[in-house]
Protein backbone atom coordinates (compact mmCIF):
# COMPACT_ATOMS: atom_id res chain seq x y z
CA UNK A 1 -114.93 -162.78 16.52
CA UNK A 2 -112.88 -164.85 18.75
CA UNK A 3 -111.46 -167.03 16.09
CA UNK A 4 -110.37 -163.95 14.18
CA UNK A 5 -107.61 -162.42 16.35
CA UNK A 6 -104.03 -163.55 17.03
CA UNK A 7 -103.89 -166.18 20.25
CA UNK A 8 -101.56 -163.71 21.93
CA UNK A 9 -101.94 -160.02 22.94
CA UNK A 10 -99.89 -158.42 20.08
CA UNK A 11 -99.71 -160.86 17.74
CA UNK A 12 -99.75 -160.62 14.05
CA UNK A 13 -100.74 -164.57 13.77
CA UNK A 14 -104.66 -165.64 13.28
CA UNK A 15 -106.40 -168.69 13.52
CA UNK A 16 -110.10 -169.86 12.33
CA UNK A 17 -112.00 -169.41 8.96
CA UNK A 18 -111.80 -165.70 7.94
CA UNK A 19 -114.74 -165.72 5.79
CA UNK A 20 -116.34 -165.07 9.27
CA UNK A 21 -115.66 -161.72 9.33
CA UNK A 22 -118.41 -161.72 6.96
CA UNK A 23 -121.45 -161.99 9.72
CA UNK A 24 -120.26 -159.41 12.00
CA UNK A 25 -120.83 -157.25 8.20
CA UNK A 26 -123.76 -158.53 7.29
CA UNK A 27 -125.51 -158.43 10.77
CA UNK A 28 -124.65 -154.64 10.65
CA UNK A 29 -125.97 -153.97 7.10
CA UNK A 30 -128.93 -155.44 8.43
CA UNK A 31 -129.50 -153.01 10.84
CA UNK A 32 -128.56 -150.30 8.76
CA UNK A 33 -131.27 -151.40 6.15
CA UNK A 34 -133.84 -151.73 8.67
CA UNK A 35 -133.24 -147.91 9.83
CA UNK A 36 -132.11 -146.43 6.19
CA UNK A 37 -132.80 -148.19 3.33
CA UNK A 38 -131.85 -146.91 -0.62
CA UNK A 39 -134.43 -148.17 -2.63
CA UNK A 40 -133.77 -146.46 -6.87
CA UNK A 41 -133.96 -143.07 -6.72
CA UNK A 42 -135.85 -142.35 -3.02
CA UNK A 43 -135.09 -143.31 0.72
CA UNK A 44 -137.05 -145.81 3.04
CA UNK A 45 -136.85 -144.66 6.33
CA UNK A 46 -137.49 -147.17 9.60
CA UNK A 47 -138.61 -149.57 7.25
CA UNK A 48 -137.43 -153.02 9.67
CA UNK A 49 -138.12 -151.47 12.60
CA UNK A 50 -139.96 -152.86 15.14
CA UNK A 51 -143.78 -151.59 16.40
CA UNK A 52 -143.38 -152.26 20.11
CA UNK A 53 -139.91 -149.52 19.55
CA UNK A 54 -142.11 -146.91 18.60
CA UNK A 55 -144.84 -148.41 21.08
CA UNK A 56 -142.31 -147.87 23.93
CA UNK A 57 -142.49 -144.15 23.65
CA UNK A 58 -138.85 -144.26 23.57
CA UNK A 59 -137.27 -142.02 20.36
CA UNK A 60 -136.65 -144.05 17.67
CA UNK A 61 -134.42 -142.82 15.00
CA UNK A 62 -130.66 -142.72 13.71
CA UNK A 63 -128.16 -139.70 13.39
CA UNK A 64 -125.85 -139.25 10.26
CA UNK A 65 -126.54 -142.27 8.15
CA UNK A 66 -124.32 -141.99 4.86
CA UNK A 67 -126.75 -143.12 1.72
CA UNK A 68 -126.29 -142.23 -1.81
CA UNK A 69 -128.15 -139.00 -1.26
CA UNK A 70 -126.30 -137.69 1.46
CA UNK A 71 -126.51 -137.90 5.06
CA UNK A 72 -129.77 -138.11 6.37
CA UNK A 73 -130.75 -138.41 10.01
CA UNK A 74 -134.35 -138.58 11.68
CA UNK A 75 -135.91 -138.85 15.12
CA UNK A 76 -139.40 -139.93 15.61
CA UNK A 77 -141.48 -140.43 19.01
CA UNK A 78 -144.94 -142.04 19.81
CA UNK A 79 -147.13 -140.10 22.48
CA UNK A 80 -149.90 -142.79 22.98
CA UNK A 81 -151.81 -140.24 25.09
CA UNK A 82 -151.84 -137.46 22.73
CA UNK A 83 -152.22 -140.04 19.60
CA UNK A 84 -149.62 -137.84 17.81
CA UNK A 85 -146.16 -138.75 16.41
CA UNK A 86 -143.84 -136.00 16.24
CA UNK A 87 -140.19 -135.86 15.28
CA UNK A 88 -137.51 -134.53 12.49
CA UNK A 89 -135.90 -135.68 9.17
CA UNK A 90 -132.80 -133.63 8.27
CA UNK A 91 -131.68 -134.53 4.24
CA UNK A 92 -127.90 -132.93 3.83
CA UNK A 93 -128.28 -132.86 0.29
CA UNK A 94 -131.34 -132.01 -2.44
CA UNK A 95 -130.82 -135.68 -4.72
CA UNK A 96 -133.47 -137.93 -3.12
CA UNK A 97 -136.51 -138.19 -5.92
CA UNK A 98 -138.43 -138.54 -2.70
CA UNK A 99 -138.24 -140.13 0.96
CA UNK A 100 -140.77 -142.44 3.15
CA UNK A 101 -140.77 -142.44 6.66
CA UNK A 102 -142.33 -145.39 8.10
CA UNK A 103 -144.51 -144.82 11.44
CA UNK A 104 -144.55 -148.89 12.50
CA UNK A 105 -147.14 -148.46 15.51
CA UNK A 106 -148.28 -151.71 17.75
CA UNK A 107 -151.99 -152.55 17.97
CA UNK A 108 -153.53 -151.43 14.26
CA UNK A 109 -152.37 -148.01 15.06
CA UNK A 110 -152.34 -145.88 11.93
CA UNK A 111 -151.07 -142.72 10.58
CA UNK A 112 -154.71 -140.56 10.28
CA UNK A 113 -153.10 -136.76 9.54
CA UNK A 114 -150.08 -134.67 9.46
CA UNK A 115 -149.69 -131.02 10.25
CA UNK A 116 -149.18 -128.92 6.77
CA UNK A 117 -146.05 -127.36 7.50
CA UNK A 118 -144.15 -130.44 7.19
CA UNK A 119 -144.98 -130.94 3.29
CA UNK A 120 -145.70 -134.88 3.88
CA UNK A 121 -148.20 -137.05 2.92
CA UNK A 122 -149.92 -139.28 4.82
CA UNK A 123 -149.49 -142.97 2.79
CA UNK A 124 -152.14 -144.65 1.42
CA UNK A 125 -152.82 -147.43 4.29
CA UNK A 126 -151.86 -144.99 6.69
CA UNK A 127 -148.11 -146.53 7.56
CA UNK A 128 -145.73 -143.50 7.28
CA UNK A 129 -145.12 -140.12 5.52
CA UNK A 130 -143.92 -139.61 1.92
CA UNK A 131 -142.08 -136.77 0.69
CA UNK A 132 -141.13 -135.39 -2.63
CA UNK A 133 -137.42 -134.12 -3.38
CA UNK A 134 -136.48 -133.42 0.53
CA UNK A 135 -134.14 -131.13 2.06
CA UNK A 136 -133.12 -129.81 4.87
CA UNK A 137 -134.30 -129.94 8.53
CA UNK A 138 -138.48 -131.10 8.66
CA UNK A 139 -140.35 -130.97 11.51
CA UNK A 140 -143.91 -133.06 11.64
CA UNK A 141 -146.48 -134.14 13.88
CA UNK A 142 -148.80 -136.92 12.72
CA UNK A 143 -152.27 -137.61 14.69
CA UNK A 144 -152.99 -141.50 14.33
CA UNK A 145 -155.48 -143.66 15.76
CA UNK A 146 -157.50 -146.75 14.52
């Protein structure tokens, strides 16, 4: 922020209001909470993000995101042809009481199955995966539709 910094290259002087410093935080806490979010003792996972990022077909997903669990890092991609999701949630650590993974499609698109091997549950209204005490590296593949 431009009325942070010194006038001169090198200075040690600053000028303007320094509670400003405060948006560039909170606009980046905000994004962080929209891709990982603590909530008591579990994780929300792409909770703010938007539907037309998954709708893209583009990844969507974040990569070594400190929480009070550990790291935790996940990858998720829509394949509107193949009506399947498919991607990976790595937990570093075994303290999470459980973690959601919300699959924000465009158009009504819901969340209809997921392949066993991943240990998740499909959510009630058919927005995401739940699962109980992660860990580790989890593949899934979700089939959705309408």
């Amino acid at each position: 922020w431009c009325e942070e910094r010194g006038l001169e290259p090198g200075t040690t002087k600053t000028s303007g209001d320094r509670q400003h410093l405060w948006t560039p935080v909170a606009v980046v806490r905000a994004m962080r909470d929209m891709m990982v979010l603590e909530k008591g003792t579990g994780l929300d996972l792409a909770l703010g993000t938007d539907r037309d990022w998954l709708g893209s077909g583009e990844p969507v997903g974040i990569a070594n995101a400190c929480t009070h669990f550990g790291t935790v890092s996940y990858q998720m991609r829509f394949d509107a042809k193949a009506a399947r999701v498919s991607g990976d949630v790595a937990f570093a650590k075994k303290s999470a009481a459980w973690a959601v993974l919300h699959i924000r499609l465009p158009n009504g698109v819901k969340v209809k199955a997921v392949d066993p091997q991943s240990k998740a549950t499909v959510l009630p209204d058919g927005s995401g995966l739940r699962w109980e005490a992660p860990y580790g590296t989890i593949r899934f593949q979700a089939t959705v539709g309408l």
